[in-house]
C-alpha atoms as a PDB file:
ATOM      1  CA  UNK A   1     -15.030  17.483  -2.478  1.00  0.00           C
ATOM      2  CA  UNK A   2     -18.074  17.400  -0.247  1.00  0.00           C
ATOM      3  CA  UNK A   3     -20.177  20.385   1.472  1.00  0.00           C
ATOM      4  CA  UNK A   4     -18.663  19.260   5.068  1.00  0.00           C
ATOM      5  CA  UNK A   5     -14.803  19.559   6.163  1.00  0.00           C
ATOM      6  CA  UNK A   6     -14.153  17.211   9.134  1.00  0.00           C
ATOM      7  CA  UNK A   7     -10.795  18.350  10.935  1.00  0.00           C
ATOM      8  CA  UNK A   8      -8.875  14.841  11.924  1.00  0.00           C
ATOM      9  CA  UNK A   9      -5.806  15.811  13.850  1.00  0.00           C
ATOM     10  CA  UNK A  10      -3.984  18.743  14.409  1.00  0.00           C
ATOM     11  CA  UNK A  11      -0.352  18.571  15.612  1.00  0.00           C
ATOM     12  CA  UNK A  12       1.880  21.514  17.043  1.00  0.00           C
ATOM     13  CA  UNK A  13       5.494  20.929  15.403  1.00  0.00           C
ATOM     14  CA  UNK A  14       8.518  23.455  15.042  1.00  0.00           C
ATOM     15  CA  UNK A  15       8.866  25.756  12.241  1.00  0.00           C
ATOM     16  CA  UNK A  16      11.173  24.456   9.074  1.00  0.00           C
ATOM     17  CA  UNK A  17      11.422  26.333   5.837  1.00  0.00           C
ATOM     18  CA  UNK A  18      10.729  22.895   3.924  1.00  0.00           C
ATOM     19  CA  UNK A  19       7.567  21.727   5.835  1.00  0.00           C
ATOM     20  CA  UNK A  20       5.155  23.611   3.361  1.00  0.00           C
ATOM     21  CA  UNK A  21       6.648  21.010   0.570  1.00  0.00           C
ATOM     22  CA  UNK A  22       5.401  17.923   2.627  1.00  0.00           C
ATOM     23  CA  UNK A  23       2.054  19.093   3.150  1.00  0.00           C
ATOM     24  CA  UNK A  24       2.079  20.122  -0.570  1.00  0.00           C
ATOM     25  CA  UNK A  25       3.245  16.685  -1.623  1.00  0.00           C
ATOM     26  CA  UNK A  26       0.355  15.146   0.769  1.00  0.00           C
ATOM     27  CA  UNK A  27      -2.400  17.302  -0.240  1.00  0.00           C
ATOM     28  CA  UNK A  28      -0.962  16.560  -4.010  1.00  0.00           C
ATOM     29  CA  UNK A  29      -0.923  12.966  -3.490  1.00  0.00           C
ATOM     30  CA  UNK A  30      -3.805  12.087  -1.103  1.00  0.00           C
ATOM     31  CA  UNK A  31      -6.349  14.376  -2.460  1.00  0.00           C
ATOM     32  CA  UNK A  32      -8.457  11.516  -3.840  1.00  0.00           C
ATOM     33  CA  UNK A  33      -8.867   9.969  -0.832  1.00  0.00           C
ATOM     34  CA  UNK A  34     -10.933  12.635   0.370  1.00  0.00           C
ATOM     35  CA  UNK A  35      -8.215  13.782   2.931  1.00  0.00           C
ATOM     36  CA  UNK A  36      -6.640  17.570   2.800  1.00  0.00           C
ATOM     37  CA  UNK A  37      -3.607  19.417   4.762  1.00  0.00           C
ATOM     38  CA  UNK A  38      -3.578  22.311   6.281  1.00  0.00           C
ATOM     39  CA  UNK A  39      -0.010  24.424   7.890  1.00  0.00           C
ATOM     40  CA  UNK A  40      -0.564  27.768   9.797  1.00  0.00           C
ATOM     41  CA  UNK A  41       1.304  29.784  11.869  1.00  0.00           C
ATOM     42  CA  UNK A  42       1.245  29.193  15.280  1.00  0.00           C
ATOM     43  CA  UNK A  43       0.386  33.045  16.711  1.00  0.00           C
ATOM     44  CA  UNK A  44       1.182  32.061  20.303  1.00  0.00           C
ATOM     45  CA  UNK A  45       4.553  30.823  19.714  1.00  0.00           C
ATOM     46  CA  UNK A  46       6.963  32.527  16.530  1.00  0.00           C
ATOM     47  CA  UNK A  47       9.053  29.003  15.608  1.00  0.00           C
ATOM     48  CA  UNK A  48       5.995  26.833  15.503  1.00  0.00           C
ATOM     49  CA  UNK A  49       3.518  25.582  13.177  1.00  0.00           C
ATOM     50  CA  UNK A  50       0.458  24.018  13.475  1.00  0.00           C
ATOM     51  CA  UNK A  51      -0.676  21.081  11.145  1.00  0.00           C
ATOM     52  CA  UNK A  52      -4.014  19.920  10.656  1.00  0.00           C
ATOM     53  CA  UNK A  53      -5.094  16.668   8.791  1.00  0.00           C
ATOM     54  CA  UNK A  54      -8.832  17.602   7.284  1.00  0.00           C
ATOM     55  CA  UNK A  55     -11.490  14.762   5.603  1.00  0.00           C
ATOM     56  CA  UNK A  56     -13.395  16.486   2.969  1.00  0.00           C
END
């Protein structure tokens, strides 16, 4: 993994209990293509989630 994170796209989607095992499974499979996945909390909105796509 390199010194600079590049953020791709970032995507506002709603809240499942699941969606942590896709990005899991992404960052799992995809990690040698230099991309990363990121899932956070949306804090202006309780049933949302934000994902971000990341090149490292």
């Amino acid at each position: 993994m390199g010194d600079k994170i590049e953020k791709i796209s970032t995507v506002t989607v709603e809240s499942t209990p699941d969606l942590y095992k896709i990005v899991d499974a992404l960052n799992r499979s995809l990690k040698y293509d230099d991309l990363m996945f990121g899932l956070a909390l949306d804090e202006n909105h309780e049933n949302k989630m934000i994902f971000s796509i990341y090149r490292t």
